[in-house]
Protein backbone atom coordinates (compact mmCIF):
# COMPACT_ATOMS: atom_id res chain seq x y z
CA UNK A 1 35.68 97.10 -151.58
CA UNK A 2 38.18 96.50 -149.01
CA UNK A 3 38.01 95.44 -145.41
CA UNK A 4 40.53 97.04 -142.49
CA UNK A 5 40.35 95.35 -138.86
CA UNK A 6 41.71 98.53 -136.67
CA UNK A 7 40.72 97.50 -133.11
CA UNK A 8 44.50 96.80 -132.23
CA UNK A 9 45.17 100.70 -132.20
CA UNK A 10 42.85 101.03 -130.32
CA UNK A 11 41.86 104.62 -130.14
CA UNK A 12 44.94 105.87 -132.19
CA UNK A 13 43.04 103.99 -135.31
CA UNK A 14 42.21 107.69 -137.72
CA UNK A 15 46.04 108.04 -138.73
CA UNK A 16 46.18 104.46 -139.57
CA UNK A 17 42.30 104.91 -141.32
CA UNK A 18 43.63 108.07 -143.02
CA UNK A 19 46.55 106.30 -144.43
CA UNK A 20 44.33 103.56 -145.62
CA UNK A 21 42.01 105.59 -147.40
CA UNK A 22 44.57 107.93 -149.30
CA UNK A 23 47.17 105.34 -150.54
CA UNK A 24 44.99 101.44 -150.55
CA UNK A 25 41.01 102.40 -151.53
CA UNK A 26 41.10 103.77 -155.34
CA UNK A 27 38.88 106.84 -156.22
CA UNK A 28 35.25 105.43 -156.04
CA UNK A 29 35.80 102.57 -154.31
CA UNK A 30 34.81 101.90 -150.67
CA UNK A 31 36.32 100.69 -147.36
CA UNK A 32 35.04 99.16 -144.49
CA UNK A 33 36.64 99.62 -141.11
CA UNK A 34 36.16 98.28 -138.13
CA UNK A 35 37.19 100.06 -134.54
CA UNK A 36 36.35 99.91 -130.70
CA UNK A 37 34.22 102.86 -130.35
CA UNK A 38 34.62 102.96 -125.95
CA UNK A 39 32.96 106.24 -125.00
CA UNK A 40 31.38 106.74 -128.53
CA UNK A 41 33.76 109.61 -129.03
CA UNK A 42 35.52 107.87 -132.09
CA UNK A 43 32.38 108.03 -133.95
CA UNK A 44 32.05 112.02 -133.99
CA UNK A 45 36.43 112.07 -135.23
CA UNK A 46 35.67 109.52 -137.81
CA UNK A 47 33.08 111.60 -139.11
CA UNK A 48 34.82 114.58 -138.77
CA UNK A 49 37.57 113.13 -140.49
CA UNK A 50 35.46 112.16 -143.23
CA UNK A 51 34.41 114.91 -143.77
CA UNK A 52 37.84 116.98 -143.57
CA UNK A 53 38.90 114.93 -146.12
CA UNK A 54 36.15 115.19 -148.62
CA UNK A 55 35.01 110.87 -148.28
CA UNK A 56 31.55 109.97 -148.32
CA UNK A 57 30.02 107.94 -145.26
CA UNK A 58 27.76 105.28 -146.56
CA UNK A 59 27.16 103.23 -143.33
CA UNK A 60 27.89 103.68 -139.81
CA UNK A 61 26.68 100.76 -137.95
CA UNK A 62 27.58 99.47 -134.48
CA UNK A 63 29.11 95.82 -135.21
CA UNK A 64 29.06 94.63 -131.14
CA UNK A 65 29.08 95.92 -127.60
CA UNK A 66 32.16 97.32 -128.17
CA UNK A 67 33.16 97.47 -132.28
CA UNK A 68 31.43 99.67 -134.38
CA UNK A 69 31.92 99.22 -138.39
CA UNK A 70 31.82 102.37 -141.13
CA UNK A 71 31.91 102.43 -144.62
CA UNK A 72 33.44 105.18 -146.33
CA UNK A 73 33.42 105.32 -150.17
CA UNK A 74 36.38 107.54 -151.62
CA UNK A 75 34.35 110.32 -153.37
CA UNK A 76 33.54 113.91 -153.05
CA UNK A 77 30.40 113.68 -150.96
CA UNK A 78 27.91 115.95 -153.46
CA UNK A 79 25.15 115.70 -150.89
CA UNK A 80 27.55 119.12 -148.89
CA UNK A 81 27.81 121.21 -152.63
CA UNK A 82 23.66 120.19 -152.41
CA UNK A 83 23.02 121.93 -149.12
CA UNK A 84 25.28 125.04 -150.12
CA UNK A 85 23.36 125.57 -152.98
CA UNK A 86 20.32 125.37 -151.19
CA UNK A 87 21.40 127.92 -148.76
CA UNK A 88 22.25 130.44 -151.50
């Protein structure tokens, strides 16, 4: 488990979180990142991004008035393959 301070990009933080997660967190492993979340719109592109790139969110969790802290563990998130199943 690694730790990543981004709140000096401010809210240019997903390339740096992208980077990050492809080339320093190993498969299965997990990194925690914290970010100023402002208008709360950061929170929907980090999920989004999360998603996009096949991570698993473990924890979303807002750290301060203004810093929010996610988890993200570096796995296919099986929980989506569950719900498509489902739905056939």
């Amino acid at each position: 488990m690694k730790r990543y301070d981004l709140r000096n990009y401010g809210e240019n933080f997903i390339p740096r979180l992208v980077e990050l997660m492809s080339n320093e967190i190993s498969e299965d492993e997990n990194g925690i990142f914290l970010f100023e979340i402002g208008d709360f719109s950061p929170i929907q592109v980090v999920a989004d991004t999360i998603k996009e790139n096949s991570w698993t969110l473990m924890n979303s969790i807002k750290f301060n008035e203004v810093d929010w802290t996610v988890v993200i563990k570096k796995t296919k998130d099986n929980s989506i393959a569950l719900d498509q199943n489902e739905a056939e």
